[in-house]
N, C-alpha and C. Protein backbone atom coordinates (compact mmCIF):
# COMPACT_ATOMS: atom_id res chain seq x y z
N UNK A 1 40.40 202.07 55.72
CA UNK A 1 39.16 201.36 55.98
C UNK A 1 39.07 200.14 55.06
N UNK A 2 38.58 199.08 55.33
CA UNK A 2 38.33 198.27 54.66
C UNK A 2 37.48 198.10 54.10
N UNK A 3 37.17 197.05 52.65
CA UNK A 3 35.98 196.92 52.02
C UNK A 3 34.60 196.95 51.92
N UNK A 4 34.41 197.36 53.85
CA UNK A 4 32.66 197.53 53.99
C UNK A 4 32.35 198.82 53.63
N UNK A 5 33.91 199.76 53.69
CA UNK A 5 33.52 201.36 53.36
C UNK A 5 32.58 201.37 51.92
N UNK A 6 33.47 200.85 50.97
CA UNK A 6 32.94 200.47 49.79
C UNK A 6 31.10 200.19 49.49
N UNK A 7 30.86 199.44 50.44
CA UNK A 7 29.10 199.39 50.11
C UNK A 7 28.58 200.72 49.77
N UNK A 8 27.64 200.43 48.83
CA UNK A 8 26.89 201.57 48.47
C UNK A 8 25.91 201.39 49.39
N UNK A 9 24.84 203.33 49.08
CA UNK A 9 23.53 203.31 49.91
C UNK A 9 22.50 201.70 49.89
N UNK A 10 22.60 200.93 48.69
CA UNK A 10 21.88 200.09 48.28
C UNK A 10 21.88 199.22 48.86
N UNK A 11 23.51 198.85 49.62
CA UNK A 11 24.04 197.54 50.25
C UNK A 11 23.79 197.56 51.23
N UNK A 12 23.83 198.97 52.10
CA UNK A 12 23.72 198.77 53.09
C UNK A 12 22.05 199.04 53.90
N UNK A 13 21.39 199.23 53.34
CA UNK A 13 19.94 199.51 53.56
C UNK A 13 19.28 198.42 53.31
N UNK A 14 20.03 197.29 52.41
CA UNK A 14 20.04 195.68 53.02
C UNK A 14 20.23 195.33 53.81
N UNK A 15 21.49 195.26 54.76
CA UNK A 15 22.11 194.89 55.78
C UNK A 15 21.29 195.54 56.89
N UNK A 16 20.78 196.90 56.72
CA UNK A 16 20.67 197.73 58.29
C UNK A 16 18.86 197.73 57.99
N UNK A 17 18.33 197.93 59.14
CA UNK A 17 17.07 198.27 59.46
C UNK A 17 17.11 199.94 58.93
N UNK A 18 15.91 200.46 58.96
CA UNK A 18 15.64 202.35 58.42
C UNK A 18 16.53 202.74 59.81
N UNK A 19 16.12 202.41 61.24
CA UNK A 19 16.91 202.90 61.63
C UNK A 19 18.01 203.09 62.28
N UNK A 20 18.76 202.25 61.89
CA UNK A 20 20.33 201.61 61.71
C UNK A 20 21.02 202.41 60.86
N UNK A 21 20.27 201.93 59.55
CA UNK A 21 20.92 203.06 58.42
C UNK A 21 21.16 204.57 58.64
N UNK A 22 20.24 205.49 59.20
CA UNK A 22 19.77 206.39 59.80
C UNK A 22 21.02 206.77 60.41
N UNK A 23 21.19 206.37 61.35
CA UNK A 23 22.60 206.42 62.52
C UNK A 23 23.75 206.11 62.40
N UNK A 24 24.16 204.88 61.57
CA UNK A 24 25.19 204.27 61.26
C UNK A 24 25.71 205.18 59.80
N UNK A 25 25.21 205.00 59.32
CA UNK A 25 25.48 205.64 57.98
C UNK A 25 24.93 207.24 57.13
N UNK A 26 24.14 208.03 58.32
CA UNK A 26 23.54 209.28 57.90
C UNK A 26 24.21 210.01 59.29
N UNK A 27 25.00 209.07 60.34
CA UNK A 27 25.27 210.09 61.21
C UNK A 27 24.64 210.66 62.26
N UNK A 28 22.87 209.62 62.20
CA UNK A 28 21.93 210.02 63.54
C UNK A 28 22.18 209.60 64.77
N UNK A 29 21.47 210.28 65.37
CA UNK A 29 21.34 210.10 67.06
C UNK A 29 19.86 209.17 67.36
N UNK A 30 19.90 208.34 68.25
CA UNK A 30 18.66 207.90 68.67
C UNK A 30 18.04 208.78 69.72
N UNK A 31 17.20 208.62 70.23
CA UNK A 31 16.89 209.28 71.34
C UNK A 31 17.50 208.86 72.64
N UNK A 32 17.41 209.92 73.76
CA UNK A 32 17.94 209.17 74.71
C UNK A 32 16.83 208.09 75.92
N UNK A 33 17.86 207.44 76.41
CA UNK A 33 17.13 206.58 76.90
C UNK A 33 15.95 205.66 76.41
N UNK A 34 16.22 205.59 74.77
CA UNK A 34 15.50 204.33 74.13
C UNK A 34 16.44 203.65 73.22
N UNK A 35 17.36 203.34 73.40
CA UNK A 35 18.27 202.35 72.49
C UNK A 35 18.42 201.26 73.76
N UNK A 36 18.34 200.45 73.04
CA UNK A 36 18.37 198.43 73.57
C UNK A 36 19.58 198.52 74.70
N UNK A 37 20.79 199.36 74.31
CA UNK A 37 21.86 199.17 75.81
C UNK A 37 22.14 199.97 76.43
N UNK A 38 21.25 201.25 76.72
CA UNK A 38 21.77 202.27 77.06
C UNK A 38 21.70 202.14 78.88
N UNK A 39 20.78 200.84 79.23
CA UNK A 39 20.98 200.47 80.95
C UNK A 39 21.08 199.20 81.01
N UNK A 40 21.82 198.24 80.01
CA UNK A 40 22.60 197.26 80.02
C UNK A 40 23.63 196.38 80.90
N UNK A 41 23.35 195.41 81.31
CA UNK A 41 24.18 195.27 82.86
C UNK A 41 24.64 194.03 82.29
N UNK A 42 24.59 193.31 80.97
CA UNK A 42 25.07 192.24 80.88
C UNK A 42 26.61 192.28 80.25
N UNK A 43 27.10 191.13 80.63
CA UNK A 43 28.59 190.75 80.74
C UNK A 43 29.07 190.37 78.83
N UNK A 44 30.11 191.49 78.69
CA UNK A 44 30.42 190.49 77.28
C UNK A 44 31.22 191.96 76.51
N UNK A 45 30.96 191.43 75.13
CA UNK A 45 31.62 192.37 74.37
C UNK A 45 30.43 193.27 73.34
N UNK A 46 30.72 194.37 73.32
CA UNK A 46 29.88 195.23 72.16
C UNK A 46 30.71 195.47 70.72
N UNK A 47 30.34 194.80 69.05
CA UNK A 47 31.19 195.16 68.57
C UNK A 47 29.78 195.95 66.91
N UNK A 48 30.87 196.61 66.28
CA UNK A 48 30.15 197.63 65.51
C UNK A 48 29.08 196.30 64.36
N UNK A 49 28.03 197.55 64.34
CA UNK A 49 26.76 196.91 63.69
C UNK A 49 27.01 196.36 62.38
N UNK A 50 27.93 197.05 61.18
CA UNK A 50 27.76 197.53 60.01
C UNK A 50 28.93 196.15 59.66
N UNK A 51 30.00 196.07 60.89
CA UNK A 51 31.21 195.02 60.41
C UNK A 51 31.39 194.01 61.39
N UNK A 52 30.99 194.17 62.79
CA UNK A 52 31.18 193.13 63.61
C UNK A 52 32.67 193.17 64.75
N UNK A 53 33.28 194.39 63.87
CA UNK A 53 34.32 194.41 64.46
C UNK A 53 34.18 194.90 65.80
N UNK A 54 35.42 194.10 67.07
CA UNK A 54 34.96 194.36 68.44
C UNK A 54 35.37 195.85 68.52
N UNK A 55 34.90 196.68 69.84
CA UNK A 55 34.61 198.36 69.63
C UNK A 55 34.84 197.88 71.37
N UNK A 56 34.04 197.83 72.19
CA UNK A 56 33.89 197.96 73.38
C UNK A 56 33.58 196.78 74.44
N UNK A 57 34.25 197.05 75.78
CA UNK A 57 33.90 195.55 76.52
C UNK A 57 33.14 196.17 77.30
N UNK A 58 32.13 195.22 78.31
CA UNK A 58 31.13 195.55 78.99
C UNK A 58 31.85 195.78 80.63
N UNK A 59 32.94 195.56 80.39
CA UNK A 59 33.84 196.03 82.07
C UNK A 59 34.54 197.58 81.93
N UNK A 60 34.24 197.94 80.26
CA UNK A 60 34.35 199.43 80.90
C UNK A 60 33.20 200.29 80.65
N UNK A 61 32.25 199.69 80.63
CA UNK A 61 30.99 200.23 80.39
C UNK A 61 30.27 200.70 81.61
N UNK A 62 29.85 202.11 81.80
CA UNK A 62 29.14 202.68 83.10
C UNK A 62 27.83 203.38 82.76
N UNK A 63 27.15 203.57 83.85
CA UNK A 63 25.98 204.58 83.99
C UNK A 63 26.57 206.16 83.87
N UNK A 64 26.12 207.04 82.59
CA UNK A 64 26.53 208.35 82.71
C UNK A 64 26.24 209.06 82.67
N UNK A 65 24.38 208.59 82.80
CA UNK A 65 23.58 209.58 83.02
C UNK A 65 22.85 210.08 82.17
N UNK A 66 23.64 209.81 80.74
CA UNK A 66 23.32 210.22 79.82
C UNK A 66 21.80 209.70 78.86
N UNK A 67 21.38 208.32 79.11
CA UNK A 67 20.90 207.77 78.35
C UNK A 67 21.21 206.73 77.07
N UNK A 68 22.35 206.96 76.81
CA UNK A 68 23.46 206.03 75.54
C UNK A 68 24.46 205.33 76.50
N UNK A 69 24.60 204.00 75.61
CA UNK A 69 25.92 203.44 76.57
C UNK A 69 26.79 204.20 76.20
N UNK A 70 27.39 204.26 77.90
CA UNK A 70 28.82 204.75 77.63
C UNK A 70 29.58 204.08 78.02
N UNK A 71 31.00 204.59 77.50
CA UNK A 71 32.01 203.60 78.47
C UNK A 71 33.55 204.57 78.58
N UNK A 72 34.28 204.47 79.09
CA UNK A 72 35.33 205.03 79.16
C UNK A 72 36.69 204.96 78.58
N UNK A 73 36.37 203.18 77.86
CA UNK A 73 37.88 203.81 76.72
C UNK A 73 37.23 202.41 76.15
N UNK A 74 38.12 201.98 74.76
CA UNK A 74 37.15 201.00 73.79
C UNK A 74 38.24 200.04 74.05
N UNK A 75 37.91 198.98 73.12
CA UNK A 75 38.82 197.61 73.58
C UNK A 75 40.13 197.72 73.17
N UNK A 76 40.22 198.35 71.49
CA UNK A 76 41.54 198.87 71.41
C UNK A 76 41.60 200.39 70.65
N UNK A 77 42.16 200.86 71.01
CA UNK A 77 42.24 202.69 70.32
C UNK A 77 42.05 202.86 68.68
N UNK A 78 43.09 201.50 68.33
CA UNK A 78 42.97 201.54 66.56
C UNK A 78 41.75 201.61 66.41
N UNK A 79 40.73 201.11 66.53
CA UNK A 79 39.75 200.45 65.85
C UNK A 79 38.60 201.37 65.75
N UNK A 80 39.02 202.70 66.74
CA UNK A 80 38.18 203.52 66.73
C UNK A 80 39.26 205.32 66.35
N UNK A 81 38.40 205.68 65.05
CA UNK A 81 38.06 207.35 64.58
C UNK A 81 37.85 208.32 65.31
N UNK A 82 38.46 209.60 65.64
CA UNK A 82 38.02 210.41 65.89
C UNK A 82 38.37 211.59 65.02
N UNK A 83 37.10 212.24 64.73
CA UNK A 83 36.66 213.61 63.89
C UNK A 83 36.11 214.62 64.61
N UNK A 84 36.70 215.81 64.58
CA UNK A 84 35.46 216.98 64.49
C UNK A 84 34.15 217.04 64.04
N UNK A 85 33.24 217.62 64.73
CA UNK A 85 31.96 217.83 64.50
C UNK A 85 31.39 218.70 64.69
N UNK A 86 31.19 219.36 63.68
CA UNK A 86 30.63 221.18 64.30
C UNK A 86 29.39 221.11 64.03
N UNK A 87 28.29 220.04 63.21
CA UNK A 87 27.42 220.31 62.94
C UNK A 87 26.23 220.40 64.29
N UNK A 88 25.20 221.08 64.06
CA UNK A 88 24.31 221.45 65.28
C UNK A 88 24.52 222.09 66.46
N UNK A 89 25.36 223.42 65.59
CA UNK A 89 26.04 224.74 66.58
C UNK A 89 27.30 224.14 67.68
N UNK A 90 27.46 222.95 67.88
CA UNK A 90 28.37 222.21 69.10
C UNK A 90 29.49 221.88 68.20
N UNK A 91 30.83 221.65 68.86
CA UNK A 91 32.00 221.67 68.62
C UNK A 91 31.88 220.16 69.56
N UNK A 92 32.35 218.89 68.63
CA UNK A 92 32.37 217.56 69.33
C UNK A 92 33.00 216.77 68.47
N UNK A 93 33.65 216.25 69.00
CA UNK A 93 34.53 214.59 68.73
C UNK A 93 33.56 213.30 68.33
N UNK A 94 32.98 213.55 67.01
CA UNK A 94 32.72 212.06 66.68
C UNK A 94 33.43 211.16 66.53
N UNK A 95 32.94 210.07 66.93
CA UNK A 95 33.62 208.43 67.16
C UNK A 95 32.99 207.73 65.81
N UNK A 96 34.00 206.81 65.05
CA UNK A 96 33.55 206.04 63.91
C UNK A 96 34.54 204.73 63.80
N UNK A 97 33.63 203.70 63.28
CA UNK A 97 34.76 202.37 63.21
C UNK A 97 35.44 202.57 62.25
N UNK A 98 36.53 202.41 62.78
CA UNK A 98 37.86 202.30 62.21
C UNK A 98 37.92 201.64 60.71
N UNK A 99 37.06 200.29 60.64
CA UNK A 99 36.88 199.25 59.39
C UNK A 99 35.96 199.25 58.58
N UNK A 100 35.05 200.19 59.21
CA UNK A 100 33.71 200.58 57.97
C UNK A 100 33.67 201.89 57.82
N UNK A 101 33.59 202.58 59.04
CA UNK A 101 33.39 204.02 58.71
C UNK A 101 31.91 204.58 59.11
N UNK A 102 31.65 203.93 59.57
CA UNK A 102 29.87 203.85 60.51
C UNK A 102 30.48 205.04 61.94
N UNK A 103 28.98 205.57 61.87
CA UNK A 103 28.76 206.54 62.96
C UNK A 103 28.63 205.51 64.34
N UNK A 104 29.64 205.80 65.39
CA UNK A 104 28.89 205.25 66.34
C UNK A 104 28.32 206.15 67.58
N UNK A 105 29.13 207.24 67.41
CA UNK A 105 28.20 208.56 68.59
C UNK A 105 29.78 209.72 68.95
N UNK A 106 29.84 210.24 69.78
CA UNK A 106 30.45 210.82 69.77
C UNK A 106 31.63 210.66 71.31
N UNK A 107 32.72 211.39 71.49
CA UNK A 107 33.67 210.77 73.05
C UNK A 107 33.74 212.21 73.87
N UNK A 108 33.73 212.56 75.09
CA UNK A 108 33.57 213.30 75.77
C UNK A 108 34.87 213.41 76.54
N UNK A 109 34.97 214.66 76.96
CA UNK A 109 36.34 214.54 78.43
C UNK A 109 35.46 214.36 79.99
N UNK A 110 34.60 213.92 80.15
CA UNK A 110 34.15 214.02 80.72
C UNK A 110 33.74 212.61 81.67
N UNK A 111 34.39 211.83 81.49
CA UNK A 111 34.35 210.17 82.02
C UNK A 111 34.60 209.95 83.22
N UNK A 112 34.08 208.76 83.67
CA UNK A 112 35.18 208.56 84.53
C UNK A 112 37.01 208.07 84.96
N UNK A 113 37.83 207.89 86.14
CA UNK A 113 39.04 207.04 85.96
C UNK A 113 38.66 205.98 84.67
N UNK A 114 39.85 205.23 84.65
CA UNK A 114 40.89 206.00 84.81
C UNK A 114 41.02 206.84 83.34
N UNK A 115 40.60 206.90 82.52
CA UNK A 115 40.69 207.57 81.29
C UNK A 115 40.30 209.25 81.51
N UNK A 116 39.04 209.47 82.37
CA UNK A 116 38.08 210.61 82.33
C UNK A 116 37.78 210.60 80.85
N UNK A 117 37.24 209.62 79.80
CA UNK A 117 36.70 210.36 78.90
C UNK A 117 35.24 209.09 78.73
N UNK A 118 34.36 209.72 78.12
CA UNK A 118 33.27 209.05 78.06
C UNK A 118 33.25 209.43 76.65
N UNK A 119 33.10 207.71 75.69
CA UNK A 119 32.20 207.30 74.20
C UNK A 119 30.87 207.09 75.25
N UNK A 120 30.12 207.97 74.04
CA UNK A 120 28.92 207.81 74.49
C UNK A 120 28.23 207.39 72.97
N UNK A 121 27.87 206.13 72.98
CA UNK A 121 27.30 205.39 71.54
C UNK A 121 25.56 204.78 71.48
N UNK A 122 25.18 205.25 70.45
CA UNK A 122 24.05 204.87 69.90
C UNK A 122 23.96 203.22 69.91
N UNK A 123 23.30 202.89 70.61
CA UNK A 123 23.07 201.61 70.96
C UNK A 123 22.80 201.01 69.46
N UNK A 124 22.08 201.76 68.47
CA UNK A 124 21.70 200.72 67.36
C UNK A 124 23.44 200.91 66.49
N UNK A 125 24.02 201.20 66.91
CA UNK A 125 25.58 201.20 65.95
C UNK A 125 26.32 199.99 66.79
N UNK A 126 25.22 199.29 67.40
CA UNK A 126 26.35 198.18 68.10
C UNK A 126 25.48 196.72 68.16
N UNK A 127 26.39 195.53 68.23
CA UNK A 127 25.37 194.37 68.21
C UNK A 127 26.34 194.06 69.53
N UNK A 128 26.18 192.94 70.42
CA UNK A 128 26.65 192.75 71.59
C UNK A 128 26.57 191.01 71.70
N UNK A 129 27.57 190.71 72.18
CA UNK A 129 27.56 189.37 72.23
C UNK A 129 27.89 189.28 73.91
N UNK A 130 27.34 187.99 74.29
CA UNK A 130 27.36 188.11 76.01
C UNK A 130 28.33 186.80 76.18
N UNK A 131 29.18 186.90 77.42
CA UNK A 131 29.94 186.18 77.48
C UNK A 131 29.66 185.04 78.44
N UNK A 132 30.09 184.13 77.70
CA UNK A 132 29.84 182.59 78.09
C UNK A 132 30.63 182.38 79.55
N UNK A 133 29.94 181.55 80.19
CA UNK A 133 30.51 180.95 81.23
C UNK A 133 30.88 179.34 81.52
């Protein structure tokens, strides 16, 4: 990980809103169906809150029902963590950036083609830039 791992609680509760910090860095969930992209239809790239680094494009991004964007595979594999997660009786695959180490939600087998797996991410673990025409 690179040098954003390094920030302390102090640095980053600068950088993040209460509940940014919350999610990104304590590991929360937002609710569903109230984070800013979770029915998002615009064109572009999603990249992590905490570093900027790109995470996800908006052409593999779908409706999954869930309430959180999801998408079915990220822009590149490096850039994204996967861990065990047993906490809250469930056995699950958390997802984390690769370059900070920020929570971004957790990945499912459950996707669609062509991957079948669904990241399903906390909209506030992501900033999104829309693509120019």
């Amino acid at each position: 990980m690179s040098d954003h791992s390094k920030n302390d609680d102090a640095q980053w509760r600068e950088k993040l809103s209460p509940e940014e910090f919350r999610i990104c860095r304590e590991k929360g969930t937002e609710p569903p169906f109230s984070g800013e992209f979770w029915d998002s239809k615009s064109v572009g790239q999603y990249t992590c809150k905490c570093c900027d680094k790109p995470l996800f494009s908006s052409a593999s991004k779908y409706d999954s029902g869930s309430g959180w964007p999801s998408f079915y595979q990220p822009l590149h594999s490096e850039q994204i963590i996967e861990q065990r997660d047993i906490a809250h009786g469930m056995i699950r695959t958390e997802i984390l950036c690769q370059s900070c180490g920020s929570h971004l939600g957790h990945v499912f087998p459950d996707g669609p083609d062509p991957t079948g797996l669904r990241y399903c991410v906390n909209s506030a673990s992501l900033n999104f830039s829309e693509e120019t025409k």
